[in-house]
N, C-alpha and C. Protein backbone atom coordinates (compact mmCIF):
# COMPACT_ATOMS: atom_id res chain seq x y z
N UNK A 1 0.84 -1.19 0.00
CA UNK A 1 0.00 0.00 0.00
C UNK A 1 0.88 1.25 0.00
N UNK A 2 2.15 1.19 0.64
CA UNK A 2 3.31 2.58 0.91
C UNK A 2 3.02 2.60 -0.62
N UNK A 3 3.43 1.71 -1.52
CA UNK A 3 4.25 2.02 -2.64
C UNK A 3 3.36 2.40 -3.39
N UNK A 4 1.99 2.15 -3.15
CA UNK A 4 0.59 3.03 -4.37
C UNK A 4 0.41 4.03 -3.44
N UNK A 5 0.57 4.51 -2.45
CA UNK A 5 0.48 5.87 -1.86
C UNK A 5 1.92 7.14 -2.35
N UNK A 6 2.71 6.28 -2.86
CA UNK A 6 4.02 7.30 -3.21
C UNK A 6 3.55 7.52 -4.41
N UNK A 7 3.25 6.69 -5.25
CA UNK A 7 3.43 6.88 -6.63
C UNK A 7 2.07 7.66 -7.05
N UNK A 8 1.13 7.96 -5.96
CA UNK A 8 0.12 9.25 -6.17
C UNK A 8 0.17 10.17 -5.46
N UNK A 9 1.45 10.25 -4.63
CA UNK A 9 1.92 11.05 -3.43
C UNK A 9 1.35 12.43 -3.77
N UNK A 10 1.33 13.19 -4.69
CA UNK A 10 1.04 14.76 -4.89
C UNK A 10 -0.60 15.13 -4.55
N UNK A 11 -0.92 13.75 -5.12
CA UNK A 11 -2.57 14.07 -5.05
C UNK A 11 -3.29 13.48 -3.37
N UNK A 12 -2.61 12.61 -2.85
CA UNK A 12 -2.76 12.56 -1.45
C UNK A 12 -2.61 13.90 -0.80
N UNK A 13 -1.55 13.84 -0.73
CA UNK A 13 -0.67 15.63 0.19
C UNK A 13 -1.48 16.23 -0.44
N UNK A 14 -2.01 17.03 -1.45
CA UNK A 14 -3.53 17.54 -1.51
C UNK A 14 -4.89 17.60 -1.02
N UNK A 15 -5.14 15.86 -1.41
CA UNK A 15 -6.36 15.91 -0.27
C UNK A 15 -6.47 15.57 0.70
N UNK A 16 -5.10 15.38 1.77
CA UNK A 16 -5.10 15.68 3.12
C UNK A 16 -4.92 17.25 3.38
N UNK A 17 -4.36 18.04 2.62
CA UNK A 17 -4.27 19.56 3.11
C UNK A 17 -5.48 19.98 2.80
N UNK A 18 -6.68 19.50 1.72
CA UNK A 18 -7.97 19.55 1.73
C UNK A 18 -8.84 19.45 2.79
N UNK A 19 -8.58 18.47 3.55
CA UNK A 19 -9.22 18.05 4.55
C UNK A 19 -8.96 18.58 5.76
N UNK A 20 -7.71 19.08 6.09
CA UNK A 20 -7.48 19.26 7.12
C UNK A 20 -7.88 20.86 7.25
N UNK A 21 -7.63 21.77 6.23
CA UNK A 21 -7.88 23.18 6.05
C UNK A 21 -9.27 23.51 6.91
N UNK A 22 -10.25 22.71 6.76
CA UNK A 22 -11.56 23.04 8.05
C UNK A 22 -10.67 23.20 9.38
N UNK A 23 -10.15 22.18 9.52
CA UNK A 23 -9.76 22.24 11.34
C UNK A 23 -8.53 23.55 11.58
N UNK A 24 -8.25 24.08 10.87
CA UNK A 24 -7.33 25.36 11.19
C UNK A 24 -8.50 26.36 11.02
N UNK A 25 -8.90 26.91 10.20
CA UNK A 25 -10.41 27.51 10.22
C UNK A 25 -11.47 27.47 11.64
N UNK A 26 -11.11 26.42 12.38
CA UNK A 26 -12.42 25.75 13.30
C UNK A 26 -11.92 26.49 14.50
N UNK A 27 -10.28 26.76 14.36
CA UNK A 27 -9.89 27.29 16.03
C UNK A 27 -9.97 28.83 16.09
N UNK A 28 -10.07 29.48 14.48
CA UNK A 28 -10.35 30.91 14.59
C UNK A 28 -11.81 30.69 14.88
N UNK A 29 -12.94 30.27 14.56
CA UNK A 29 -13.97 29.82 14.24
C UNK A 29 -14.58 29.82 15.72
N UNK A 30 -13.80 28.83 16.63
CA UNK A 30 -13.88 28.34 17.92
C UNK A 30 -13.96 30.09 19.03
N UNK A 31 -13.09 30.43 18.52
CA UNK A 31 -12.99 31.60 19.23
C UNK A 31 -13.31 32.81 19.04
N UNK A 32 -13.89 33.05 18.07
CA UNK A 32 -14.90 34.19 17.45
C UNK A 32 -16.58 33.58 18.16
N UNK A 33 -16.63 32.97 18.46
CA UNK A 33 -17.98 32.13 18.64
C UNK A 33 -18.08 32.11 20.05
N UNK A 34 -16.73 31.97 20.89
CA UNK A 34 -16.45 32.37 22.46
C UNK A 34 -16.71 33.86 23.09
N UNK A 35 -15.95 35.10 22.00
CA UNK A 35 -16.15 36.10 22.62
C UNK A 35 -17.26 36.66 21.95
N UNK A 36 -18.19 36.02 21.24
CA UNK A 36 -19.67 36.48 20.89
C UNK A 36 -20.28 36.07 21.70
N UNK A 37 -20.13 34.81 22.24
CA UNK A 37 -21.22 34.54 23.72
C UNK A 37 -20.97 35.08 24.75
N UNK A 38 -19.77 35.27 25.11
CA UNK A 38 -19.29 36.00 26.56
C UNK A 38 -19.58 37.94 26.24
N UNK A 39 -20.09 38.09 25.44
CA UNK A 39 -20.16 39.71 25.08
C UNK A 39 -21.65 39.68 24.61
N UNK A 40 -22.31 39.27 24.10
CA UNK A 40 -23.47 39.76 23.09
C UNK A 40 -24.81 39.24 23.75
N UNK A 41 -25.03 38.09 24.77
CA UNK A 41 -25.70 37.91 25.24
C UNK A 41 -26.89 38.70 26.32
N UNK A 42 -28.08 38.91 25.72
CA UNK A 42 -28.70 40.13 26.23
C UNK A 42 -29.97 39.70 27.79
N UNK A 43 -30.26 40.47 27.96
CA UNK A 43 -31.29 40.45 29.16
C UNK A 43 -32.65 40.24 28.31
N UNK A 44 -33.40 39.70 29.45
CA UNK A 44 -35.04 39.89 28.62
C UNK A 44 -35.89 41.31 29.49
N UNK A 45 -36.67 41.29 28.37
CA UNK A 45 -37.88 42.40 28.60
C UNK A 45 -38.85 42.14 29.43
N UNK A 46 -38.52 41.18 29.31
CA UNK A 46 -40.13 40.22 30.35
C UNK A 46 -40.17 40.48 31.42
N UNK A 47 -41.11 40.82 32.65
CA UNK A 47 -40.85 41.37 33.74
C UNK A 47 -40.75 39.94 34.61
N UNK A 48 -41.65 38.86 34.36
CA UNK A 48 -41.69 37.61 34.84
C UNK A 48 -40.80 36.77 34.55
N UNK A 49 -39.58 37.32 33.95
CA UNK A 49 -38.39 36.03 33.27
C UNK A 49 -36.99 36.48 34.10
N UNK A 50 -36.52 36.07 35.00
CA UNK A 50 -35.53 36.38 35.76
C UNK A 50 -34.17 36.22 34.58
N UNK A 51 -33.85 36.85 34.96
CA UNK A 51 -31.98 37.12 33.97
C UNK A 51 -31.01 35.84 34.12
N UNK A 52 -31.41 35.03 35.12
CA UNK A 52 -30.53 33.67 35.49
C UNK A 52 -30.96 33.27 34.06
N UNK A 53 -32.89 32.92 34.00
CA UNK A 53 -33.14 31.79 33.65
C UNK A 53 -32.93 31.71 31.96
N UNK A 54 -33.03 33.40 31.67
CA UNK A 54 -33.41 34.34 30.37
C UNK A 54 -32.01 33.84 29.79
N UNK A 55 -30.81 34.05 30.49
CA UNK A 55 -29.08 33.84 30.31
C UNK A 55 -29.15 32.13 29.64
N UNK A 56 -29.75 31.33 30.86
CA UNK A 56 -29.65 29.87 30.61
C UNK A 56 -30.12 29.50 29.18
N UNK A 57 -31.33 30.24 28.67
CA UNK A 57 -31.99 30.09 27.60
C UNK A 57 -31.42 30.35 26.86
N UNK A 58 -30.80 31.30 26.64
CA UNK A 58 -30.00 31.60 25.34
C UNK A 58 -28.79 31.56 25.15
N UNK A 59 -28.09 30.85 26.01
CA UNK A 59 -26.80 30.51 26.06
C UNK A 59 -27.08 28.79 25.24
N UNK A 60 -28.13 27.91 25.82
CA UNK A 60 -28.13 26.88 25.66
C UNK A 60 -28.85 26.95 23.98
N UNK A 61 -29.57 28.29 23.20
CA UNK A 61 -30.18 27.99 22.33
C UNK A 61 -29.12 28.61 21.12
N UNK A 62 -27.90 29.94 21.90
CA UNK A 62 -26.89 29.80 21.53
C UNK A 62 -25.75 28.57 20.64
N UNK A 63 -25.54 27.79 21.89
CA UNK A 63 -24.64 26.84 21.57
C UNK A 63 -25.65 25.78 20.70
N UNK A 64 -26.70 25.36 20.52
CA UNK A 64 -27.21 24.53 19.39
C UNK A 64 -27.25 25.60 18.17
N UNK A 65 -26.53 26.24 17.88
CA UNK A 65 -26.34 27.05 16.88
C UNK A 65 -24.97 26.65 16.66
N UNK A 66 -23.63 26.16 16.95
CA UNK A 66 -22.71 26.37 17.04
C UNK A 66 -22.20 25.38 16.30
N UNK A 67 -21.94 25.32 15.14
CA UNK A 67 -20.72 24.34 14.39
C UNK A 67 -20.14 22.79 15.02
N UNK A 68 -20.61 22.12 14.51
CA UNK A 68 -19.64 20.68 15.27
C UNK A 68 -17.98 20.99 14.55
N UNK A 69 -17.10 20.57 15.31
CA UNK A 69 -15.37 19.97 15.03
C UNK A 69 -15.60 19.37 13.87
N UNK A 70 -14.81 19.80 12.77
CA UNK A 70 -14.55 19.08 11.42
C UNK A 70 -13.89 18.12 11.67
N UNK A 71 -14.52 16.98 11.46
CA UNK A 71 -13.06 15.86 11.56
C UNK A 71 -12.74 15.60 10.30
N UNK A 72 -11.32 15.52 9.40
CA UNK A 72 -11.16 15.12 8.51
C UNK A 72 -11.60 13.31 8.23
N UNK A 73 -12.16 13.19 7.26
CA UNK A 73 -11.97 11.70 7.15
C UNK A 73 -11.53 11.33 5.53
N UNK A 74 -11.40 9.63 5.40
CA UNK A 74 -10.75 9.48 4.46
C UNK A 74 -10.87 8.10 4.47
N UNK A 75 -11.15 7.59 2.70
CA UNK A 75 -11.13 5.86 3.20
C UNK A 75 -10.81 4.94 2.00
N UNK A 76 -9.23 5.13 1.95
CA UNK A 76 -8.46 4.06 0.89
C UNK A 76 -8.46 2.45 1.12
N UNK A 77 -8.42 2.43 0.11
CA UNK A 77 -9.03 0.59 -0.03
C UNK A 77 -8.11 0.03 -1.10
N UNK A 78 -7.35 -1.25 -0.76
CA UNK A 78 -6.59 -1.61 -1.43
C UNK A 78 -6.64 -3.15 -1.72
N UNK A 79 -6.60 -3.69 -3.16
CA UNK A 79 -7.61 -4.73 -2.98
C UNK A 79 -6.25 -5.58 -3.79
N UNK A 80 -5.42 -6.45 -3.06
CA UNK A 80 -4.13 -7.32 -4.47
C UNK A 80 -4.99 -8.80 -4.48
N UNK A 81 -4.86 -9.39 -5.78
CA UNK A 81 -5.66 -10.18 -6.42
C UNK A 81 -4.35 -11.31 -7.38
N UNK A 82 -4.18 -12.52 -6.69
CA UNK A 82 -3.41 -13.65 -7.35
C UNK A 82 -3.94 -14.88 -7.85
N UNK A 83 -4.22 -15.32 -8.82
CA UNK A 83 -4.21 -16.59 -9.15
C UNK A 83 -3.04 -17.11 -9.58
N UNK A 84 -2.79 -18.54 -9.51
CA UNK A 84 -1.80 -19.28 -9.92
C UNK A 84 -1.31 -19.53 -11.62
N UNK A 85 -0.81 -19.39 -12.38
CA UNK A 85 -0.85 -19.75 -13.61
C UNK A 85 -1.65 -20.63 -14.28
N UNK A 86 -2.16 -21.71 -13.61
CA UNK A 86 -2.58 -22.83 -14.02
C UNK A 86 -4.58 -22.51 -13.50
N UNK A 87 -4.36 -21.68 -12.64
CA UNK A 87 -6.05 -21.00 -12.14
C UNK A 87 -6.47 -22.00 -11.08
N UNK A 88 -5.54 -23.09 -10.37
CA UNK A 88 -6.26 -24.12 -9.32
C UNK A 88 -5.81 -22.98 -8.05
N UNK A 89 -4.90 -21.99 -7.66
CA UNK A 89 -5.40 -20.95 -5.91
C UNK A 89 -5.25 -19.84 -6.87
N UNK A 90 -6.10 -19.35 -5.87
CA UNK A 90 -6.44 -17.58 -6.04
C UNK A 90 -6.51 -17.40 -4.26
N UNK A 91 -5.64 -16.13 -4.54
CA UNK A 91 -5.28 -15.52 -3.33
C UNK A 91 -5.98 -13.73 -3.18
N UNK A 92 -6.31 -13.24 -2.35
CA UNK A 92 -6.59 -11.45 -2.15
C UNK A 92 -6.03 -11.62 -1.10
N UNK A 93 -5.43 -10.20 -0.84
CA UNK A 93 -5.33 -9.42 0.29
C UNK A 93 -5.93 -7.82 0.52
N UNK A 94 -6.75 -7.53 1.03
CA UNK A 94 -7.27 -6.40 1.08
C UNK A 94 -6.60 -5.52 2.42
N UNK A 95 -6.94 -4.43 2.26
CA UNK A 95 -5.85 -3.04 2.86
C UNK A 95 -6.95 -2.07 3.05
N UNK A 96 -7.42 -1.42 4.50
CA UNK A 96 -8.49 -0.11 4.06
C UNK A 96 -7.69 0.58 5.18
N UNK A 97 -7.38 1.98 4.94
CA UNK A 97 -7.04 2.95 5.39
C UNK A 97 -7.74 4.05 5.70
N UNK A 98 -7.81 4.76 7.12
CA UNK A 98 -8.81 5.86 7.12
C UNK A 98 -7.82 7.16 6.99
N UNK A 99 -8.26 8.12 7.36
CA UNK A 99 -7.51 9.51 7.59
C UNK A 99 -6.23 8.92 7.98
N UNK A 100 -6.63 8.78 9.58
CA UNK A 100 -5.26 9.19 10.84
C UNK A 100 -4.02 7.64 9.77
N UNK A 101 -4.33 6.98 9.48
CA UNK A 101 -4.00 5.73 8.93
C UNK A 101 -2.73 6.18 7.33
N UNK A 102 -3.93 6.73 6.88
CA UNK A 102 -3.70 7.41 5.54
C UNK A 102 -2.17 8.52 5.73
N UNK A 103 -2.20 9.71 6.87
CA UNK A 103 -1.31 10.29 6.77
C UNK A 103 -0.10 9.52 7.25
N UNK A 104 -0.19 8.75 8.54
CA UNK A 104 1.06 8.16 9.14
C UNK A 104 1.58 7.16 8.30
N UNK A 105 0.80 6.54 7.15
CA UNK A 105 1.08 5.55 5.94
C UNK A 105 2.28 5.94 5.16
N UNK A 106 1.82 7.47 4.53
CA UNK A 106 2.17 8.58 3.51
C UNK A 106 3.53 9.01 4.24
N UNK A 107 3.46 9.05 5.38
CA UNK A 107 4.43 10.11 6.05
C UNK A 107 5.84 8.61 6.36
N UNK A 108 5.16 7.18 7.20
CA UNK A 108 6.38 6.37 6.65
C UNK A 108 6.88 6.54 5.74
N UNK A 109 6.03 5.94 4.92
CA UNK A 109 6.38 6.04 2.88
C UNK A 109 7.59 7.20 2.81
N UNK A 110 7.20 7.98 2.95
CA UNK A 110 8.52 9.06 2.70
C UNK A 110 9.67 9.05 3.69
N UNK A 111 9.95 8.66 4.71
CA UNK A 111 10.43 8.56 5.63
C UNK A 111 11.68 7.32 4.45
N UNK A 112 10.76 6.26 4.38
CA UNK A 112 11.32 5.27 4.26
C UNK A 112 12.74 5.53 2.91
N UNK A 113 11.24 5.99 1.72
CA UNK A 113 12.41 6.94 0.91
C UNK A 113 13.42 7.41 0.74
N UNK A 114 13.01 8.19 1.90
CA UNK A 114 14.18 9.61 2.47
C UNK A 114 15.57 8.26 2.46
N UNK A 115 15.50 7.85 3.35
CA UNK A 115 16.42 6.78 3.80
C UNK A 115 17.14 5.75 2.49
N UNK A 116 16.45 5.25 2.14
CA UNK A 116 17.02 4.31 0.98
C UNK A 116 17.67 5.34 -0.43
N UNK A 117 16.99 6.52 -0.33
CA UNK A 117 17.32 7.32 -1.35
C UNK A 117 18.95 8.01 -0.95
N UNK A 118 19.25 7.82 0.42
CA UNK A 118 20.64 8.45 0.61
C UNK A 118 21.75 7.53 0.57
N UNK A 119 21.94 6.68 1.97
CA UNK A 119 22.52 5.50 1.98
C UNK A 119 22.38 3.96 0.99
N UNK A 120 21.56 3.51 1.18
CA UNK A 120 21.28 2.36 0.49
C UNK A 120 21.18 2.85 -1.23
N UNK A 121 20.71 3.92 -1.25
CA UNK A 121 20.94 4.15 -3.16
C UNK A 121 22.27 4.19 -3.39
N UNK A 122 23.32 4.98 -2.66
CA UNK A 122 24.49 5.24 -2.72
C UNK A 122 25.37 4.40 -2.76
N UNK A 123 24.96 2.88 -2.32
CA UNK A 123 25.83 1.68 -1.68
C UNK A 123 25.33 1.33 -3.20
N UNK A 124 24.28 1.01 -3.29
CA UNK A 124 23.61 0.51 -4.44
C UNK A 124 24.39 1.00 -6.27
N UNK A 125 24.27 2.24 -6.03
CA UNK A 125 24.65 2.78 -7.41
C UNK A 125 26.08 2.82 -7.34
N UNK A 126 27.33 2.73 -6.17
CA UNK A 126 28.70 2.51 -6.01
C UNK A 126 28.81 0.74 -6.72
N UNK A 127 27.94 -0.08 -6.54
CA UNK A 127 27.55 -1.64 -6.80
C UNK A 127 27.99 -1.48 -8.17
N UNK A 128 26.73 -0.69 -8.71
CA UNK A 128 26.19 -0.62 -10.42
C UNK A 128 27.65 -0.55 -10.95
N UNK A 129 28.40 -0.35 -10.76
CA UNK A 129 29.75 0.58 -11.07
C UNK A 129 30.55 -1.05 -11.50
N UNK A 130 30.35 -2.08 -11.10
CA UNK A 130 31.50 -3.02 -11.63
C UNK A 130 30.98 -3.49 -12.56
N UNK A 131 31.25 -3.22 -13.80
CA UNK A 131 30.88 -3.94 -14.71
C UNK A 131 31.67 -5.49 -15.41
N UNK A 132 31.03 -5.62 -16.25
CA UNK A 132 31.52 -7.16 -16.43
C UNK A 132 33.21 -6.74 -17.22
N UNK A 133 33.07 -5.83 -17.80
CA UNK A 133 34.91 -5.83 -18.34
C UNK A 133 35.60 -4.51 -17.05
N UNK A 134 35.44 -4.32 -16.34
CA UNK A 134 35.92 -4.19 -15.11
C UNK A 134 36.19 -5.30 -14.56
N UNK A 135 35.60 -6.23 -14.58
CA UNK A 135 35.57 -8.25 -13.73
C UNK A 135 36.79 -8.53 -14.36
N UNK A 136 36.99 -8.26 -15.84
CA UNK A 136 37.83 -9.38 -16.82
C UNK A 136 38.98 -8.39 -16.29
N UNK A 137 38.97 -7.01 -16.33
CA UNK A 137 40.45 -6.74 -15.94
C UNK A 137 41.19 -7.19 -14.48
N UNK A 138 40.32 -6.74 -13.66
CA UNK A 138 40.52 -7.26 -12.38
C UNK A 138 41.17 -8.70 -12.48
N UNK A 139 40.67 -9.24 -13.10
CA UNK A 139 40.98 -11.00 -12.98
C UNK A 139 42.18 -11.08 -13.40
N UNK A 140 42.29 -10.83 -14.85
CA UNK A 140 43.82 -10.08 -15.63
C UNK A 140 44.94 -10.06 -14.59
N UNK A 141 44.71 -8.59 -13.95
CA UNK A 141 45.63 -8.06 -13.41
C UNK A 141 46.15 -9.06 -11.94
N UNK A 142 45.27 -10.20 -11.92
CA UNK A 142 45.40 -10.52 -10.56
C UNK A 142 45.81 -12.37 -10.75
N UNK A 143 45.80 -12.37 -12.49
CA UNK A 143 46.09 -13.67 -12.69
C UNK A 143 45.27 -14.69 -12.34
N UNK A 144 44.10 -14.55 -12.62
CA UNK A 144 42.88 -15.81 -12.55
C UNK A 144 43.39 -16.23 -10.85
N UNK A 145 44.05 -15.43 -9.94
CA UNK A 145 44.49 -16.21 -8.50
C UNK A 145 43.53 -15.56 -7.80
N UNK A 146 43.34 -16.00 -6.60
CA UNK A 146 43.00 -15.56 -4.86
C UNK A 146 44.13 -14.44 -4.42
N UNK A 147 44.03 -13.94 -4.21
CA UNK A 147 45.07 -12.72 -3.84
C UNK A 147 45.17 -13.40 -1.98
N UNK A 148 43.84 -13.83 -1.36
CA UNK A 148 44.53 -14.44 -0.13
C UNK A 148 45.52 -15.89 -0.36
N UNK A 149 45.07 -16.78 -0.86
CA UNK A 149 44.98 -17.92 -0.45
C UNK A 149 45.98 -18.95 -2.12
N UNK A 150 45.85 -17.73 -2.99
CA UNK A 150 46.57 -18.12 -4.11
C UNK A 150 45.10 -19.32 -5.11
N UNK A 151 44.50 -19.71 -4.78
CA UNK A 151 43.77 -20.93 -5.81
C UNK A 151 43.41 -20.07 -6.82
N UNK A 152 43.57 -21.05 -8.09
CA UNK A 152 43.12 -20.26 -9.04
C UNK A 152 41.90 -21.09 -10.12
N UNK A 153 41.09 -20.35 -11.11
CA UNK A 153 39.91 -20.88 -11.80
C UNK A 153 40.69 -22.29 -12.24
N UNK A 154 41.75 -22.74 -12.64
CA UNK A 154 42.29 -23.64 -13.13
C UNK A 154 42.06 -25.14 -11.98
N UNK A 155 42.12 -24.19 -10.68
CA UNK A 155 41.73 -25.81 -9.86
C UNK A 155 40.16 -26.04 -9.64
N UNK A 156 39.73 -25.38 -10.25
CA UNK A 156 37.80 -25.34 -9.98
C UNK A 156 37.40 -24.58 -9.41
N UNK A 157 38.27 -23.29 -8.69
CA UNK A 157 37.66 -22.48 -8.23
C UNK A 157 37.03 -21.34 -8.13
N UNK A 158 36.08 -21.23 -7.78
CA UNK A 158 34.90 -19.90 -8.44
C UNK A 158 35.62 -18.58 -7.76
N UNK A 159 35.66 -17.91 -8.15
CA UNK A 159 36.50 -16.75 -8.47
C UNK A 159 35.65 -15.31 -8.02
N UNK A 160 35.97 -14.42 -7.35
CA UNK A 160 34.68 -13.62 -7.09
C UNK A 160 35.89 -11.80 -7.50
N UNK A 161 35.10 -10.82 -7.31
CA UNK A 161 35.81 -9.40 -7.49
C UNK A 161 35.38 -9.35 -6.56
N UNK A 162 36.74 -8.57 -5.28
CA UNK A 162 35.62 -8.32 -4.13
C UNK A 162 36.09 -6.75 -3.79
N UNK A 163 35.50 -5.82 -2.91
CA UNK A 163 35.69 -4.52 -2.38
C UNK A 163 37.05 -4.69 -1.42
N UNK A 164 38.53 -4.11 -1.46
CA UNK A 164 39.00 -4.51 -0.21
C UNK A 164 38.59 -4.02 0.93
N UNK A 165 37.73 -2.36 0.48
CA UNK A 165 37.66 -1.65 1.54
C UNK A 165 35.82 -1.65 1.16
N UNK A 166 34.91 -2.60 1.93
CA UNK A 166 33.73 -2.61 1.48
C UNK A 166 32.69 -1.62 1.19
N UNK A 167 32.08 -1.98 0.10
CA UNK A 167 31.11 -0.89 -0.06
C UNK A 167 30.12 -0.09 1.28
N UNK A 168 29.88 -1.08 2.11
CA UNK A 168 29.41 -0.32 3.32
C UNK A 168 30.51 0.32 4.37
N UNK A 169 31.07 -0.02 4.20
CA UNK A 169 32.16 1.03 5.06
C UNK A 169 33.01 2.06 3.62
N UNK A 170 32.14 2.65 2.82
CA UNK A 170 32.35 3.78 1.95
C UNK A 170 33.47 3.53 0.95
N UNK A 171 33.28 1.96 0.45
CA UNK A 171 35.02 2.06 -0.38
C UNK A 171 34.16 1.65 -1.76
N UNK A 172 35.01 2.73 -2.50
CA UNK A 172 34.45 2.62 -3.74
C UNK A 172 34.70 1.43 -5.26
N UNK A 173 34.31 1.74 -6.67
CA UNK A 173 34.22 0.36 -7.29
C UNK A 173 35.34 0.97 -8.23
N UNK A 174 36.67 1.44 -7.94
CA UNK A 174 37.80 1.41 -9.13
C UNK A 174 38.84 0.48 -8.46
N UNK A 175 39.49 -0.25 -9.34
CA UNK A 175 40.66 -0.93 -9.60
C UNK A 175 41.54 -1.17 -8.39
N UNK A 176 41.70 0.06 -7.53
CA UNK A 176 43.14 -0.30 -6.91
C UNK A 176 42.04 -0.75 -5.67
N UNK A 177 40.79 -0.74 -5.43
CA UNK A 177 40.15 -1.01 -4.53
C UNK A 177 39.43 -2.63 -4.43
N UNK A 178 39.75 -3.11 -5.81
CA UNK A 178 39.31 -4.51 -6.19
C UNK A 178 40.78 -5.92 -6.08
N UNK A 179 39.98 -6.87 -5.69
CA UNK A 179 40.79 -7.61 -5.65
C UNK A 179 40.49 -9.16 -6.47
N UNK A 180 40.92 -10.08 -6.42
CA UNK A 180 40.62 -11.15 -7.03
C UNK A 180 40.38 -12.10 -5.91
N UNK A 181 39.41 -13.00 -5.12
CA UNK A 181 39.51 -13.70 -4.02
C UNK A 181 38.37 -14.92 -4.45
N UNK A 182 38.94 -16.33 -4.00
CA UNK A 182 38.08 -17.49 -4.23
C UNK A 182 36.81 -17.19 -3.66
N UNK A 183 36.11 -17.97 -3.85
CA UNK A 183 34.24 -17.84 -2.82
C UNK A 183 34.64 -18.08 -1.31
N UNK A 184 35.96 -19.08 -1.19
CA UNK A 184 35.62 -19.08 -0.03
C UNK A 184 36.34 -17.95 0.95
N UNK A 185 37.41 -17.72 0.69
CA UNK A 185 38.03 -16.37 1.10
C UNK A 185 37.07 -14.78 1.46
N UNK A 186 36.42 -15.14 0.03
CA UNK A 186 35.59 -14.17 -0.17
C UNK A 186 34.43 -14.24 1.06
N UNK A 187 33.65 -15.17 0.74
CA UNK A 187 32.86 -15.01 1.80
C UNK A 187 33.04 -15.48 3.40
N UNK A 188 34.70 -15.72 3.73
CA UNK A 188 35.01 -15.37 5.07
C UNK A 188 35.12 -14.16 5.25
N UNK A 189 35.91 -13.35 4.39
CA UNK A 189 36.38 -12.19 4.71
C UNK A 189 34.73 -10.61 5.16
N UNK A 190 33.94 -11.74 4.22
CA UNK A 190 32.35 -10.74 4.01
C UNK A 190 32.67 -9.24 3.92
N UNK A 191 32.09 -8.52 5.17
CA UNK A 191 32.27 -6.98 5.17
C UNK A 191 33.48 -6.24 6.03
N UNK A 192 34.45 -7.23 6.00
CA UNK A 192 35.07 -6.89 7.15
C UNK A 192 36.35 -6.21 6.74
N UNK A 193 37.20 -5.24 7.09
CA UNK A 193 38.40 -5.19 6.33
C UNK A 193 39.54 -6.39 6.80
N UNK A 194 40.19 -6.67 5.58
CA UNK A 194 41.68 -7.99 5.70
C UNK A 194 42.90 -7.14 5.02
N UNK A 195 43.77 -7.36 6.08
CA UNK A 195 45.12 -6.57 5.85
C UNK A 195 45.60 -7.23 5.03
């Protein structure tokens, strides 16, 4: 549901600032409506109607005059629909969202964004960067060997390009930063730096 709430993100953030625009309105609203009752409220003419009771009356016929609290509301519905290739299961999952639901949804969603769009894109698009004749030089320069352990593709062994200084600890995808290391080297060494 985040990901169909981003990808209409402009028109949400619209009609939540739609919705919500009553309740900023409601507190000027609220208080224009306070110092009209505490000021404007009059006496009666009646000689038989005491001023308590005359006050009670029109205070109470006052306030049934008075605006209810806008509550914003709102009610997204999200309906995913699977059958199997062959049509023997069919699966749904349904999703309904109200207002309060709707913004804290929208407001992860971007949150989440925010985040993957700095770090994790950055790790990500430093990744994109080795290409396959980047691989062949690397290998080249390093003699089809393990730079730890020496084995090379010639004894069966799978061969990997690895970061010396890993992509999550900020090391980038050129040459003097690549090495040649078997799978298994490789995946002892994982994210760690090896002198």
């Amino acid at each position: 549901m985040s990901v169909n709430v981003l990808e209409s993100e402009l028109w949400y953030l619209q009609e939540i600032e739609m919705r919500l625009a009553p309740t900023r309105f409601f507190r000027t609203y609220n208080l224009d409506f306070e110092a009209i009752e505490f000021g404007s409220l009059g006496r009666s003419s009646h000689p038989r109607l005491r001023d308590e009771k005359y006050a009670a009356i029109e205070k109470k016929d006052f306030h049934r005059r008075k605006l209810a609290y806008p509550t914003p509301t709102a009610r997204i519905i999200t309906t995913v629909r699977y059958t199997s290739p062959k049509g023997q299961n069919s699966y749904s999952k349904h999703v309904e969202w109200n207002f309060e639901q709707l913004q804290h949804g929208l407001h992860a969603a971007q949150a989440s964004r925010a985040r993957q769009s700095t770090t994790a894109a950055l790790r990500q698009r430093e990744r994109s960067l080795m290409t396959s004749g980047l691989r062949v030089t690397i290998l080249k320069r390093d003699d089809y060997r393990c730079r730890m352990c020496g084995a090379s593709a010639a004894d069966g062994t799978v061969l990997h390009i690895d970061h010396i200084t890993p992509v999550s600890h900020d090391g980038l995808t050129v040459p003097e930063n690549l090495q040649t290391l078997c799978q298994s080297c490789n995946l002892g060494k994982s994210n760690r730096f090896v002198g």
